[in-house]
Protein backbone atom coordinates (compact mmCIF):
# COMPACT_ATOMS: atom_id res chain seq x y z
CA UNK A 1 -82.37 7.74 -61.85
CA UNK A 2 -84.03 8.75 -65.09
CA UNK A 3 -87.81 9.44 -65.29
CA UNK A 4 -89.65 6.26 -67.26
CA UNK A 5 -93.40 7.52 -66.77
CA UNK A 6 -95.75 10.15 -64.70
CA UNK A 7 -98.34 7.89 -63.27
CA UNK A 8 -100.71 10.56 -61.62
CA UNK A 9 -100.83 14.17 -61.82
CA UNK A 10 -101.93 16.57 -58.76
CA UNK A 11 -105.83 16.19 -60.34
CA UNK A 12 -105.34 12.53 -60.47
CA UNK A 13 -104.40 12.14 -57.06
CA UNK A 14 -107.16 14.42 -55.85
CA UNK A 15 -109.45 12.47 -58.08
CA UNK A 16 -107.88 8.84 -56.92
CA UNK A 17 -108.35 10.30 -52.59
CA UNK A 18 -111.98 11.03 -52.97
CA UNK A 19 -112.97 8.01 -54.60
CA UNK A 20 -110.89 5.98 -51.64
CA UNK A 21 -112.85 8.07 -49.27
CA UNK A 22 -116.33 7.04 -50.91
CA UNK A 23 -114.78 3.18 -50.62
CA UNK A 24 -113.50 3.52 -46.75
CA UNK A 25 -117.44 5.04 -46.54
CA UNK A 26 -118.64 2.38 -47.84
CA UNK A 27 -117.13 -0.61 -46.49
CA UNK A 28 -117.63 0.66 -42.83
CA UNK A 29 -120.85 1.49 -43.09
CA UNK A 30 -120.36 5.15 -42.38
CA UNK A 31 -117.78 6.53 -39.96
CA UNK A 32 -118.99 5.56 -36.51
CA UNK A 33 -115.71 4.14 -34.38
CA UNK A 34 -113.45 5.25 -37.77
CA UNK A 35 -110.02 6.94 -37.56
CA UNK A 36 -107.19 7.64 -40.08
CA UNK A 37 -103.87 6.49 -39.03
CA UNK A 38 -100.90 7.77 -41.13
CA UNK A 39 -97.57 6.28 -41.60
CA UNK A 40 -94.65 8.80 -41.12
CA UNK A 41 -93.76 10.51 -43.49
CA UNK A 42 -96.41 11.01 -46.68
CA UNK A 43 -99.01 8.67 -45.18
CA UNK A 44 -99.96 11.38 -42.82
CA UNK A 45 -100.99 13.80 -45.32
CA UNK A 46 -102.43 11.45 -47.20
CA UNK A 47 -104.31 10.60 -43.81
CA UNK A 48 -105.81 14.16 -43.23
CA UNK A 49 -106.55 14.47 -47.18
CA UNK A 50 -108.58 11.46 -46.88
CA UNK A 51 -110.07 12.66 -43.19
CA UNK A 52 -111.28 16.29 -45.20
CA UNK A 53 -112.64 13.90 -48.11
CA UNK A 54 -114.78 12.24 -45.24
CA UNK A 55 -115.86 15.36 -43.81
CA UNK A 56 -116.93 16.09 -47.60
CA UNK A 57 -118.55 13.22 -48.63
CA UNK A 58 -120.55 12.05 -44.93
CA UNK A 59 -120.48 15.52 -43.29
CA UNK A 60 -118.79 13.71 -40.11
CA UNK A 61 -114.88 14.46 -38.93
CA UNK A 62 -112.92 11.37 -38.05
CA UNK A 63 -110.08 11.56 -36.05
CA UNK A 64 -106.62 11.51 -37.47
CA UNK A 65 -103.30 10.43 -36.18
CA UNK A 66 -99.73 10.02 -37.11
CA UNK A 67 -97.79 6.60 -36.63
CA UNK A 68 -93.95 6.40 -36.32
CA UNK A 69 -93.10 2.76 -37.43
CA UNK A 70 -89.25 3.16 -36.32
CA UNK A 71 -88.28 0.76 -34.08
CA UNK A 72 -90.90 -1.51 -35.28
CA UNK A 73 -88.61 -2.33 -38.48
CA UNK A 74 -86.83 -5.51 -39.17
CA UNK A 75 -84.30 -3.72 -40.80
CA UNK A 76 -82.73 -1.81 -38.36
CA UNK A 77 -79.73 -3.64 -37.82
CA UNK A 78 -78.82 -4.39 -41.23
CA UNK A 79 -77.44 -2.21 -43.70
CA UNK A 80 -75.82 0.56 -41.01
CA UNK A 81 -79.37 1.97 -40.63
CA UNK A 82 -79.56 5.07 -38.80
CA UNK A 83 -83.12 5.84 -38.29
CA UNK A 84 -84.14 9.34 -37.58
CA UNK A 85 -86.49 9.00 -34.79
CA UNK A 86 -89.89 11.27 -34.89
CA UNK A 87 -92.97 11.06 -32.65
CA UNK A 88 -95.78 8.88 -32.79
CA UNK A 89 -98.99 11.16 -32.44
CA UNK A 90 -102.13 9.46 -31.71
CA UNK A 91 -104.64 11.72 -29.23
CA UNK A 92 -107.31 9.30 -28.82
CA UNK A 93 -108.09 6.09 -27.83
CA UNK A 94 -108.10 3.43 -30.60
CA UNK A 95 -109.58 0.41 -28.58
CA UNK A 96 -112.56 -0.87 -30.09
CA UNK A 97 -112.29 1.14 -33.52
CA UNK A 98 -112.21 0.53 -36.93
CA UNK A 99 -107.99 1.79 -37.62
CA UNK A 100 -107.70 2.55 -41.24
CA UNK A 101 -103.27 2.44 -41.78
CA UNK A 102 -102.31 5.05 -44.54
CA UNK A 103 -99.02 4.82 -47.11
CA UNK A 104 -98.20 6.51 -49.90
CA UNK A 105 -97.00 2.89 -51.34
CA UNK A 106 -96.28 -0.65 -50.69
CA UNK A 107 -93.59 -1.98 -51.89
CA UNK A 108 -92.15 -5.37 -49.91
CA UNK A 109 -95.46 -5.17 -47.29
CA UNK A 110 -92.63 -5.04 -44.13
CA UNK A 111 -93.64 -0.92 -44.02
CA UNK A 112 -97.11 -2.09 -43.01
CA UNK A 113 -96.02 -5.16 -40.86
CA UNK A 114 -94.19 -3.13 -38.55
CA UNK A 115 -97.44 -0.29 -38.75
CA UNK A 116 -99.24 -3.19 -37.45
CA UNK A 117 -97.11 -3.84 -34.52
CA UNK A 118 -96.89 0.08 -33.48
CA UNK A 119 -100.77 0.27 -33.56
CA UNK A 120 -101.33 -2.87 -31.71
CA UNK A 121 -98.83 -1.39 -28.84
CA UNK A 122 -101.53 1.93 -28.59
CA UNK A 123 -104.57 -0.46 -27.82
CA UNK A 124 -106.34 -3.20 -29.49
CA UNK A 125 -108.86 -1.71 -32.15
CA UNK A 126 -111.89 -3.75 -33.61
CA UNK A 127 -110.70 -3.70 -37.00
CA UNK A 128 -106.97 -2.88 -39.30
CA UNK A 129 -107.69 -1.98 -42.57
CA UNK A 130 -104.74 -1.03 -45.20
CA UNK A 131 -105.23 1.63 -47.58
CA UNK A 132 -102.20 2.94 -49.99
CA UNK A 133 -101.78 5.40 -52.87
CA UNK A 134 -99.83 3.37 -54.89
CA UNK A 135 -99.68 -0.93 -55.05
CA UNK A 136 -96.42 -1.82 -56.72
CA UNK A 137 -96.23 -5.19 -56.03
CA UNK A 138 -93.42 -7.82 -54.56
CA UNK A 139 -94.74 -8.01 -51.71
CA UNK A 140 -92.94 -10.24 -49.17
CA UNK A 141 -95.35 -10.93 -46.99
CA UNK A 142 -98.79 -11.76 -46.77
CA UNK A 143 -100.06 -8.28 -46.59
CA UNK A 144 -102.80 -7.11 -48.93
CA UNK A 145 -104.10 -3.39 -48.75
CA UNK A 146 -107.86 -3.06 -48.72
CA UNK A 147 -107.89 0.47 -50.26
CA UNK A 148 -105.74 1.00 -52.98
CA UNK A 149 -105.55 4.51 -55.61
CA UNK A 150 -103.39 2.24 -58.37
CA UNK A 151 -101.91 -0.56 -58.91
CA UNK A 152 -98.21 -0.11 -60.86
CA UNK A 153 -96.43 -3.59 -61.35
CA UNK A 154 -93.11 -2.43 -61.55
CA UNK A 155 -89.39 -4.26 -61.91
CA UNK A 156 -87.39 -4.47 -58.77
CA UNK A 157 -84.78 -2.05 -60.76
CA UNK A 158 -87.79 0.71 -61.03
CA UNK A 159 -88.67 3.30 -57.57
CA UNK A 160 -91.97 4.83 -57.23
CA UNK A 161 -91.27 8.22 -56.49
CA UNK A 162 -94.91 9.90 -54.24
CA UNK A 163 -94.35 13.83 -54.22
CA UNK A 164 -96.91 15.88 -52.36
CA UNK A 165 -97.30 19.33 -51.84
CA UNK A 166 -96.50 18.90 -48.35
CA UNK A 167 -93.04 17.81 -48.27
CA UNK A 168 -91.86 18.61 -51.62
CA UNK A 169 -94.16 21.32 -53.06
CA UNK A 170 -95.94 19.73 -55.74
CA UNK A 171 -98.58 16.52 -56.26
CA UNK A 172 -97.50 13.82 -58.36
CA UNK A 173 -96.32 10.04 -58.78
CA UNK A 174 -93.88 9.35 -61.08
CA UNK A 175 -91.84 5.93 -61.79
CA UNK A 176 -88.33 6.05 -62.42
CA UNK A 177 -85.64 3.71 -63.48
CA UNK A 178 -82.41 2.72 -61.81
């Protein structure tokens, strides 16, 4: 894969989180009944980034959990897909709240499809909102985020690759081409 662009640096993406926070604010009227619900892998840091941002901004902690999507894929059985299993770690009760779904990007929409399932299975919230780093279009479905850092129309030969410090030491979204 060879590098076409950097999208955002580490400032950008700090810059791009805060002003998602101010929006999630915003739309909800505050954070009564809010939590942050990360999909494995980079939406959960994205999740507690966004949770801190809160804190920031409203001066109120909202609760944060992590969301394995795993069996909820329709892809399992095609392809030889192995998953690697990992928990699902949710330590509160989500009935009757306002679930706000974090990804680092969505591609075909079928990432936040089966995110829907897996938090419908922990209880039946008031309200599912979608919020993702990156929007790169082709979506498959009809799944629209209502938070989104940046929209990147892309060509189905292109990958969005979302590095944070986290996982791979550094902050930074970068397209690349097949």
């Amino acid at each position: 894969m060879k590098l076409k662009a950097q999208l955002l640096s580490e400032s950008d993406i700090s810059r791009v989180l805060k002003r998602i926070a101010h929006q999630i604010i915003e739309k909800n009227r505050g954070t009564k009944d809010l939590c942050l619900i990360g999909i494995k892998s980079r939406g959960v840091p994205l999740a507690q980034r966004l949770a801190d941002n809160i804190y920031e901004i409203d001066g109120n902690k909202v609760e944060v959990g992590e969301l394995d999507i795993t069996h909820y894929r329709d892809d399992i059985e095609k392809d030889n897909y192995n998953p690697v299993l990992t928990k699902t770690k949710v330590d509160f009760c989500i009935k009757g709240k306002t679930v706000v779904l974090i990804d680092d990007v969505i591609f075909t929409g079928r990432t936040a499809r089966a995110a829907l399932d897996a938090v419908l299975d922990l209880g039946r919230p008031s309200k599912i909102q979608l919020c993702v780093l990156i929007d790169r279009g082709h979506s498959e479905l009809p799944i629209k985020a209502n938070f989104v850092g940046k929209n990147i129309p892309t060509s189905l030969d292109e990958a969005v690759a979302v590095r944070l410090s986290e996982y791979d030491g550094e902050n930074s979204v970068a397209i690349y081409t097949k």
